[in-house]
Protein backbone atom coordinates (compact mmCIF):
# COMPACT_ATOMS: atom_id res chain seq x y z
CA UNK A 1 183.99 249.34 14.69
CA UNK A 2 182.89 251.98 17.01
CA UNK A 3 180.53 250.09 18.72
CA UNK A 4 182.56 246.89 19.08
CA UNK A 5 184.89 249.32 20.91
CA UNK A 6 182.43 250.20 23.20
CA UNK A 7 180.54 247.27 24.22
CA UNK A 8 181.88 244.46 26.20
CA UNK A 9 179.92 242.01 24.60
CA UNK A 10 181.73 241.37 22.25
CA UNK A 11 184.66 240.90 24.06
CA UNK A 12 183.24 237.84 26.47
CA UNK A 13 181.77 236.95 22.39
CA UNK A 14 185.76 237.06 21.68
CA UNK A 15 186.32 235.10 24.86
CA UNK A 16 184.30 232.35 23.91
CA UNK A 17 186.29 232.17 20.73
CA UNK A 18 189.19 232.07 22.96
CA UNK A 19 188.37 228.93 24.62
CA UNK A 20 187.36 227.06 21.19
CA UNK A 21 190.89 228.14 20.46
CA UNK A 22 192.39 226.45 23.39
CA UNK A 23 189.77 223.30 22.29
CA UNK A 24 191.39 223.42 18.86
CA UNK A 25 195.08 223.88 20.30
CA UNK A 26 194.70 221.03 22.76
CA UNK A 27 192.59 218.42 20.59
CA UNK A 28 193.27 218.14 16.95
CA UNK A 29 197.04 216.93 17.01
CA UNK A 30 195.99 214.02 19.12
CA UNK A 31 193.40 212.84 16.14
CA UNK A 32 196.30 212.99 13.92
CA UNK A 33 198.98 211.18 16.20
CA UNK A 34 198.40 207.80 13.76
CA UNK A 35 199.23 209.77 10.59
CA UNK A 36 202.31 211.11 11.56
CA UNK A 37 203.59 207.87 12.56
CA UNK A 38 202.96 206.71 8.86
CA UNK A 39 203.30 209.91 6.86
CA UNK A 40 206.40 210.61 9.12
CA UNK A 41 207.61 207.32 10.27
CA UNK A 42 207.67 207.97 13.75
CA UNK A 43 207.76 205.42 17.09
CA UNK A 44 204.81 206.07 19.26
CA UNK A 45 207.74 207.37 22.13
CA UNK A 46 208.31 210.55 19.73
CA UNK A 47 204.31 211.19 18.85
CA UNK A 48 204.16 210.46 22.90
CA UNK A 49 206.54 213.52 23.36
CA UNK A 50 204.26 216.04 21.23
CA UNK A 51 201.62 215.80 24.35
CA UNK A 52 204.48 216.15 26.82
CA UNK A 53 205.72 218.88 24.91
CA UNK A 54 202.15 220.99 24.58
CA UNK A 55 201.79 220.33 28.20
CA UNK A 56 204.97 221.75 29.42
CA UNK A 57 205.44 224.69 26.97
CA UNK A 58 201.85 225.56 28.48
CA UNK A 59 202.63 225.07 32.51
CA UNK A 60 205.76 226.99 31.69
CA UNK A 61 203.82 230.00 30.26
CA UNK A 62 201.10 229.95 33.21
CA UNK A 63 204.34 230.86 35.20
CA UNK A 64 206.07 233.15 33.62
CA UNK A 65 202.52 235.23 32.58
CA UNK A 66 201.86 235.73 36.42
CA UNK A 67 204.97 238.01 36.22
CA UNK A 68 204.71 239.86 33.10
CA UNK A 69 201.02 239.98 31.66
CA UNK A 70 199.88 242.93 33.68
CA UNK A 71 203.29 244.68 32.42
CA UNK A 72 202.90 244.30 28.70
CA UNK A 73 199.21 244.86 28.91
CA UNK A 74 196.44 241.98 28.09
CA UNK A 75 195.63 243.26 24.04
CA UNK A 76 198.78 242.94 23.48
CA UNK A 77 198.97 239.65 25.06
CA UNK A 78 195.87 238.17 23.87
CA UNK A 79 196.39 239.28 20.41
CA UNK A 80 200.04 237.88 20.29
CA UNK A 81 197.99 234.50 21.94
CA UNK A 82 195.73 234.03 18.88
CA UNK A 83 198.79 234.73 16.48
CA UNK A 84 201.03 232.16 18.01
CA UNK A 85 198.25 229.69 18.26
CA UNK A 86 197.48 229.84 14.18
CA UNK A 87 201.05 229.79 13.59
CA UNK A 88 201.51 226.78 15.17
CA UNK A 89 198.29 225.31 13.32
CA UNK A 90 199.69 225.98 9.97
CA UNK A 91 202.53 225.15 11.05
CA UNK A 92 201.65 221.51 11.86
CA UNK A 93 200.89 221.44 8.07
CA UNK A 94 204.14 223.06 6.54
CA UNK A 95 207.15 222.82 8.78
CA UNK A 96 207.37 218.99 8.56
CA UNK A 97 207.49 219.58 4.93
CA UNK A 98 210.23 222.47 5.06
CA UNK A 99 212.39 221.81 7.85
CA UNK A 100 215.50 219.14 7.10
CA UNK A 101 214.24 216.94 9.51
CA UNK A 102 210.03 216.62 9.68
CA UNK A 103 209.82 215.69 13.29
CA UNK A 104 211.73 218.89 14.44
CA UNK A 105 209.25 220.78 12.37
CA UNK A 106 206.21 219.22 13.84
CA UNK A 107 207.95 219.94 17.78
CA UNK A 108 208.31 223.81 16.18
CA UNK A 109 204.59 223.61 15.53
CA UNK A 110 203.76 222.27 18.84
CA UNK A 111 205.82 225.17 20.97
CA UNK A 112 203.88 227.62 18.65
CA UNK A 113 200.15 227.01 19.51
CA UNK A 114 201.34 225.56 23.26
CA UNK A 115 202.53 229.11 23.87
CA UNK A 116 199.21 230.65 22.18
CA UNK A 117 197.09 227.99 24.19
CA UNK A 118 199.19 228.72 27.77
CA UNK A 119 198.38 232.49 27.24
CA UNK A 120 195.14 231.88 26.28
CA UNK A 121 194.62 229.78 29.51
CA UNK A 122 195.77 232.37 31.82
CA UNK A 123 194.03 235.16 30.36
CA UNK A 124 190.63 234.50 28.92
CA UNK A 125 189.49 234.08 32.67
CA UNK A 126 190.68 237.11 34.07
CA UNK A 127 189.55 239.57 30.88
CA UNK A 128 185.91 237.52 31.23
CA UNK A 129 186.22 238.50 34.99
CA UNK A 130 187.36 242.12 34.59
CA UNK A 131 184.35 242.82 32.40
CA UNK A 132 181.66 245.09 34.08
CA UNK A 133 179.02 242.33 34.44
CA UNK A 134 176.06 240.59 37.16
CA UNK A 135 176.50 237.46 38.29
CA UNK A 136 180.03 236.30 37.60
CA UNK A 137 180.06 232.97 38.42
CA UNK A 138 177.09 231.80 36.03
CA UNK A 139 179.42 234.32 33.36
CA UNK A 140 182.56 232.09 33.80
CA UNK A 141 180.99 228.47 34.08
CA UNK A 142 178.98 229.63 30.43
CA UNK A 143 182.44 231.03 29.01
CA UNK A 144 183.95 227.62 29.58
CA UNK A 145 181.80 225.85 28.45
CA UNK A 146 182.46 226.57 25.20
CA UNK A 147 186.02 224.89 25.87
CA UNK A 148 183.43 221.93 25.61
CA UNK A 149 181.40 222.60 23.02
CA UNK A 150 184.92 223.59 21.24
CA UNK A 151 186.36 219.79 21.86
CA UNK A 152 182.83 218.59 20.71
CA UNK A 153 183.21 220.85 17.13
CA UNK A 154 187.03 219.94 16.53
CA UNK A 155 186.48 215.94 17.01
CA UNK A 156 183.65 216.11 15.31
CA UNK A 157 184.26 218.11 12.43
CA UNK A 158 187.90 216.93 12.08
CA UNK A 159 186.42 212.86 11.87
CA UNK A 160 184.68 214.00 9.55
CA UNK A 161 186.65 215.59 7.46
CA UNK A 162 189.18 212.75 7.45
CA UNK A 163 186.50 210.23 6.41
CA UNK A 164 185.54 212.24 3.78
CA UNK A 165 188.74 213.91 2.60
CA UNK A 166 191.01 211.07 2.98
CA UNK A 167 193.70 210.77 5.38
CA UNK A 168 195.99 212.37 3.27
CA UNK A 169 194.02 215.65 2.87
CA UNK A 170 195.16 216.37 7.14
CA UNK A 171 197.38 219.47 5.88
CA UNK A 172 194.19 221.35 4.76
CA UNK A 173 192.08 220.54 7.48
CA UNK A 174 195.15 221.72 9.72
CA UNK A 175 195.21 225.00 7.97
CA UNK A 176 191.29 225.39 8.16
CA UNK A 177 191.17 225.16 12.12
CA UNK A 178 194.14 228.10 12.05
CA UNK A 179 191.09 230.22 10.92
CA UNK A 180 189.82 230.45 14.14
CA UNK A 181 192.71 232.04 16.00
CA UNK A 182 193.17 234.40 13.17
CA UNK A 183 189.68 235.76 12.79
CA UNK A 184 190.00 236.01 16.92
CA UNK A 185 193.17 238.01 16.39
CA UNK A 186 191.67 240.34 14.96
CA UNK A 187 188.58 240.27 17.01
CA UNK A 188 190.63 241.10 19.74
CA UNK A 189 192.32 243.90 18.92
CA UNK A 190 189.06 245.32 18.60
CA UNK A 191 187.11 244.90 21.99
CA UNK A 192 187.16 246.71 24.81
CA UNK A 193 189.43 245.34 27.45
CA UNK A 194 189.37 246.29 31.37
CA UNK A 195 191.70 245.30 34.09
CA UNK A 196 191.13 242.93 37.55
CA UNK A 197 193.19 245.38 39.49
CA UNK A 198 194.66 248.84 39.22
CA UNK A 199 198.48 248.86 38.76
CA UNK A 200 200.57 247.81 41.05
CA UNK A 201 197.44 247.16 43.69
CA UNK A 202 197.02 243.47 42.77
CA UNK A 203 198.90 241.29 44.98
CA UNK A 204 202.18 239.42 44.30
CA UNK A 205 203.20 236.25 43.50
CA UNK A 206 204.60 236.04 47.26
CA UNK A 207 201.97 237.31 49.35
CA UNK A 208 199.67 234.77 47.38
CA UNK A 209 202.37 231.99 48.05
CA UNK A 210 201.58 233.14 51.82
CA UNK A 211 197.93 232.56 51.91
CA UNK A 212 196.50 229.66 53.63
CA UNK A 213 193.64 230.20 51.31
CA UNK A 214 195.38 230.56 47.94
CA UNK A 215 196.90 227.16 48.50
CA UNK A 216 193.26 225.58 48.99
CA UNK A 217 191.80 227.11 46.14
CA UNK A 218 195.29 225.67 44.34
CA UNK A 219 194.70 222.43 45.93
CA UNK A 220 191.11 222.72 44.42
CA UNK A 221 192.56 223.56 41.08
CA UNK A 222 194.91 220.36 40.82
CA UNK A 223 191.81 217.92 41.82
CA UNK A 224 189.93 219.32 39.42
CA UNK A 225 191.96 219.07 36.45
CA UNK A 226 192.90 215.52 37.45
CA UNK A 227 188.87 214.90 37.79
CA UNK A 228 188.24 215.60 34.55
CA UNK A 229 191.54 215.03 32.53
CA UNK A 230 191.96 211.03 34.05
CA UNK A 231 188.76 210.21 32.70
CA UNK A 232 188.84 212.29 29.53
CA UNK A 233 191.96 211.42 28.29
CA UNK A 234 191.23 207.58 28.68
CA UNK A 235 187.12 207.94 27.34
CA UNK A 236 188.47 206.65 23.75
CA UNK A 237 190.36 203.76 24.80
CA UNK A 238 187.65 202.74 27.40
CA UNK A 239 184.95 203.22 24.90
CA UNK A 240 186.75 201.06 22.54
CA UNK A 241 188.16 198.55 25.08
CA UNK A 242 184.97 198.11 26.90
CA UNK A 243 182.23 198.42 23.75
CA UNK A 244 184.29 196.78 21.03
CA UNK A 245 183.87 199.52 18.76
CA UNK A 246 186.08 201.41 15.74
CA UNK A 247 188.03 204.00 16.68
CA UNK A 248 186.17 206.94 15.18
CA UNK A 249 183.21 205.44 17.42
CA UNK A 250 184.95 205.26 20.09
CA UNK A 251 186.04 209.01 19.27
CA UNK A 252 182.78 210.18 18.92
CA UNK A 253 181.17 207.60 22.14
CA UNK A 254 184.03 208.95 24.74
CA UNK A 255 185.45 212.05 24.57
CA UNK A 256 182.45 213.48 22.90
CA UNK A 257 179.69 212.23 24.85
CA UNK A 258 181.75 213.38 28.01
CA UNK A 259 182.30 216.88 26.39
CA UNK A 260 179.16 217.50 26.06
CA UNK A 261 177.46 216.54 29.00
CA UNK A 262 180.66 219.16 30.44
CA UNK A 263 179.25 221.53 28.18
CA UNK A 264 175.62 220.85 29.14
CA UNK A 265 176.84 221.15 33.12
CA UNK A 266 178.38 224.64 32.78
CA UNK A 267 175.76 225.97 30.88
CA UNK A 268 173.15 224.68 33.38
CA UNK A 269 175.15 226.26 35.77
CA UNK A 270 175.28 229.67 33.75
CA UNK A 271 171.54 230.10 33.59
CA UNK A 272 170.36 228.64 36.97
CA UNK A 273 173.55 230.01 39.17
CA UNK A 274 171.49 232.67 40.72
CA UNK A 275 169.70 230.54 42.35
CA UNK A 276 172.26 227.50 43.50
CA UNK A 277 174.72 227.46 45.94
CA UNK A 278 178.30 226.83 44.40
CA UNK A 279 180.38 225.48 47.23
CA UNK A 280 177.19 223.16 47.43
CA UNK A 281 176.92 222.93 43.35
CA UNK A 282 180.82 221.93 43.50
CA UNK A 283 180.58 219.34 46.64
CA UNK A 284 177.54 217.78 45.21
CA UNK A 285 179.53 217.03 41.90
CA UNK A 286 182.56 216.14 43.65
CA UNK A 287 179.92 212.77 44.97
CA UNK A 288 178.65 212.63 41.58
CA UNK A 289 181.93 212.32 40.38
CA UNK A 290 183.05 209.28 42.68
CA UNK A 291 179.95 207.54 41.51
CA UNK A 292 180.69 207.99 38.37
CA UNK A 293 184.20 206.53 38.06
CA UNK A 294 182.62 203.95 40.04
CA UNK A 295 179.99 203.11 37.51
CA UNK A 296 182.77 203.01 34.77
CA UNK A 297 184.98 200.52 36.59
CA UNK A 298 182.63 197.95 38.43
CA UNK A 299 179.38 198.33 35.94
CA UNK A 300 179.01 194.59 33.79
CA UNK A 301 177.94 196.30 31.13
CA UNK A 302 179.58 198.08 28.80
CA UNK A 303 176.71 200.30 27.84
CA UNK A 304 176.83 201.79 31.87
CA UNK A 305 180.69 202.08 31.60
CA UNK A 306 179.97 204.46 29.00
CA UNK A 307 177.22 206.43 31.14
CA UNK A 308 180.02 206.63 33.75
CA UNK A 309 182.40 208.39 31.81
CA UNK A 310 179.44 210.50 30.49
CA UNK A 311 178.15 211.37 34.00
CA UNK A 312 182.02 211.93 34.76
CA UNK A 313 181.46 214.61 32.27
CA UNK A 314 178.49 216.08 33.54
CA UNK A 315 180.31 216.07 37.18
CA UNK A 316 183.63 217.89 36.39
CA UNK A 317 181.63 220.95 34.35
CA UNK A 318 181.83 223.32 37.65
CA UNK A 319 185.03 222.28 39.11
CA UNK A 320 187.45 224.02 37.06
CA UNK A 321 184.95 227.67 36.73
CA UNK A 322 183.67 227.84 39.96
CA UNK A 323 186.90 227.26 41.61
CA UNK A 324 187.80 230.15 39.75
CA UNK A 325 185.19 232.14 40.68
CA UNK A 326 185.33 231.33 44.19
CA UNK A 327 189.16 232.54 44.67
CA UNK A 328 187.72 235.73 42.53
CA UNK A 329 185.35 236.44 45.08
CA UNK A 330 187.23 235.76 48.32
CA UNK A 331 190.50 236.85 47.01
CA UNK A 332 189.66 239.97 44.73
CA UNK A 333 193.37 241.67 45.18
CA UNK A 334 194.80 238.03 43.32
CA UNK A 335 194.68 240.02 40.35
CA UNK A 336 196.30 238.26 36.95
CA UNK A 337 198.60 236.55 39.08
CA UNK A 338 195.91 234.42 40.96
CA UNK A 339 194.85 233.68 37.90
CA UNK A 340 197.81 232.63 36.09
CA UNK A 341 198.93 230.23 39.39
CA UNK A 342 195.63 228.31 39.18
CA UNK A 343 195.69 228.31 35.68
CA UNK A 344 199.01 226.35 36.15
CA UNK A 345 197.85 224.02 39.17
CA UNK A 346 194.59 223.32 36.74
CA UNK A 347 197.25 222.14 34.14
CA UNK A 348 199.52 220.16 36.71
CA UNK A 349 196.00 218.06 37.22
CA UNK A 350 195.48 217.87 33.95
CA UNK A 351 198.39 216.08 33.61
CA UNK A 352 199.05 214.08 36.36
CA UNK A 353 195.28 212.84 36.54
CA UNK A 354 195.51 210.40 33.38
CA UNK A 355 199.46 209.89 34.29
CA UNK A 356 198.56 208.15 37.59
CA UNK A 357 195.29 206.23 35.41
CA UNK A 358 198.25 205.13 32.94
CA UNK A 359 200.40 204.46 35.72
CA UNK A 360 198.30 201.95 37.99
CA UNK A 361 196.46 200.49 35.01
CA UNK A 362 200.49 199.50 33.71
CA UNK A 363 201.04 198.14 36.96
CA UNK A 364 197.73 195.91 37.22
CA UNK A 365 198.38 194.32 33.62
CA UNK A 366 197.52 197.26 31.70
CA UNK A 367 194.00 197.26 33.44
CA UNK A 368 192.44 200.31 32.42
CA UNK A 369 189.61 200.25 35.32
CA UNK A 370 192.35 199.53 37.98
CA UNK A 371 193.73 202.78 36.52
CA UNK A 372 190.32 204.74 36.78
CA UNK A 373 189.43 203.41 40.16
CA UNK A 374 192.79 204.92 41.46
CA UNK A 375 191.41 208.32 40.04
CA UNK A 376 188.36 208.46 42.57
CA UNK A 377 191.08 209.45 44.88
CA UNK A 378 191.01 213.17 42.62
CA UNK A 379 187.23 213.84 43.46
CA UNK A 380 187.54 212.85 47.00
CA UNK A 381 190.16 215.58 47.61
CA UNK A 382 188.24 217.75 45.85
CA UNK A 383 185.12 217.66 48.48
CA UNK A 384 187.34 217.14 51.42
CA UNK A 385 188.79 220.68 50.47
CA UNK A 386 185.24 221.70 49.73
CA UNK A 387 184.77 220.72 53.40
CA UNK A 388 187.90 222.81 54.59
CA UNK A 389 186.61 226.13 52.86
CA UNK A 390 182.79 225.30 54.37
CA UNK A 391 184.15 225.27 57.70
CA UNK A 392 186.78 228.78 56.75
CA UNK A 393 183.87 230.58 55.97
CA UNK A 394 180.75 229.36 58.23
């Protein structure tokens, strides 16, 4: 164990764990959503509120963990993330069955790993970050990429395990996933662990709320989770809408074929950073972007619909990292607190992005490319803020 202690390899190793964590604690309850409404008899309104659920539970954690991470410490913190998150995994499996009431057991499950995946959100970044290494912006955009390849693994894996198992075997497959965050847990408590900031030199939550340029790197933040969220949140149903295919195709054609090409995006950025421009990297994707929803809606076929939301994919991979990394660099006092902020305006995009989609494509007759045409407005504000920060700093 000594040298595990020693080495901070292992602990960006037990960062990218992290993230497939978060993948795991986001992903897998919405491939289940049509069992519970049989096994549990539910309307879609109350499977509807598990996603609402996860997705507040996890804003309200960014919050509160810009106030008290740096006082409890992040081991303790990160640990305690990986333990809540495979509670809440097995929990899917075996509160419905011993709570009075199985649909107050499965919202029980859902706080659990929405409070693991929050924390993990707000601190994977900053620990990744802290660690005493070159080049930190190809470091983050490869650490979250495994968010991708994470998404890819549990759609994939889970599909597959339902069409082989049986629908009825879910429970196990549940409780397999939950071995993730446990063998991180432990993982954890090993590494070595520095900190962004010394105590009490990082700055507060005020004198960030007072910075002209915290609020455009937030404003960065929301875009860019609405970017990639409004497209990758609909990829299934537009797959299957526009290609006529099954749903596990549809799976497999949309949300996997854009997590990958994510993936791919990040990690192209990892190993060529040195030599590319990010403000440039991130404006050029924001076009890319626009294009792509563009593709999706007014393409005639359905086999370039698909490419759009693949290239959507392929577009989005820097926003989220490099934002980070460029408030890291220009704002090194932020401290845990930056982070935790823009972890929460990166969740308030995640979820308005395919809220507005939903939104204007119930409006236009349930017109799902009405919906994703409205979204272009997400990368547009993206590069004009891209624009803002060119101008701040030439």
């Amino acid at each position: 164990m000594e040298n595990i202690r020693k080495n901070y390899r292992h602990t960006i190793y037990a960062s990218y764990i992290g993230y497939i964590t978060q993948a795991i604690v986001n992903n897998l309850a919405p491939l289940l959503f049509l069992i519970f409404r049989d096994e549990f008899s539910l309307p879609l309104s109350k499977i509807t509120f598990i996603v609402t659920l996860n997705f507040g539970i996890q804003l309200t954690v960014d919050f509160l963990a810009a106030k008290f991470v740096d006082k409890i410490g992040y081991r303790i913190c990160v640990v305690s993330a990986h333990v809540f998150a495979a509670v809440g995994l097995v929990g899917m499996a075996v509160f419905p069955m011993i709570f009075p009431d199985a649909y107050a057991g499965l919202l029980v499950a859902v706080v659990c790993y929405a409070i693991g995946g929050g924390l993990i959100e707000v601190l994977i970044s900053p620990i990744v970050e802290a660690c005493p290494t070159d080049n930190k912006a190809s470091v983050m955009s490869l650490l979250h990429s495994f968010y991708c390849w994470g998404t890819v693994a549990v759609v994939a894996l889970s599909t597959l395990h339902l069409f082989a198992f049986g629908k009825e075997n879910w429970k196990t497959l549940a409780i397999l996933w939950a071995l993730v965050p446990l063998f991180n847990m432990l993982y954890f408590s090993q590494v070595p662990l520095a900190t962004l900031t010394e105590e009490n030199e990082g700055m507060t939550i005020g004198e960030l709320l007072k910075s002209k340029l915290f609020w455009l790197f937030f404003v960065l933040m929301i875009m860019a989770g609405a970017s990639e969220q409004a497209m990758s949140q609909w990829a299934s149903a537009f797959a299957e809408s526009g290609l006529k295919v099954s749903k596990t195709v549809g799976d497999l054609a949309g949300p996997c074929f854009f997590s990958i090409l994510m993936g791919s995006s990040r990690a192209f950025y990892a190993k060529f950073g040195e030599k590319i421009d990010l403000l440039k990297f991130i404006m050029g994707s924001a076009l890319l972007c626009i294009f792509s929803y563009l593709l999706a809606v007014f393409s005639p076929y359905p086999v370039f619909g698909l490419l759009g939301c693949g290239l959507c994919g392929l577009s989005v991979g820097i926003f989220w990292p490099g934002t980070f990394s460029l408030a890291a660099a220009k704002m090194p006092k932020g401290g845990t607190a930056m982070f935790a902020l823009m972890a929460l305006a990166g969740d308030v995009g995640c979820g308005g992005g395919p809220t507005v989609v939903g939104f204007v494509a119930e409006h236009f007759s349930d017109n799902l490319k009405c919906g994703l045409l409205a979204a272009i407005l997400f990368p547009i504000v993206l590069w004009i803020c891209g624009s803002i920060y060119k101008r701040r700093e030439g």
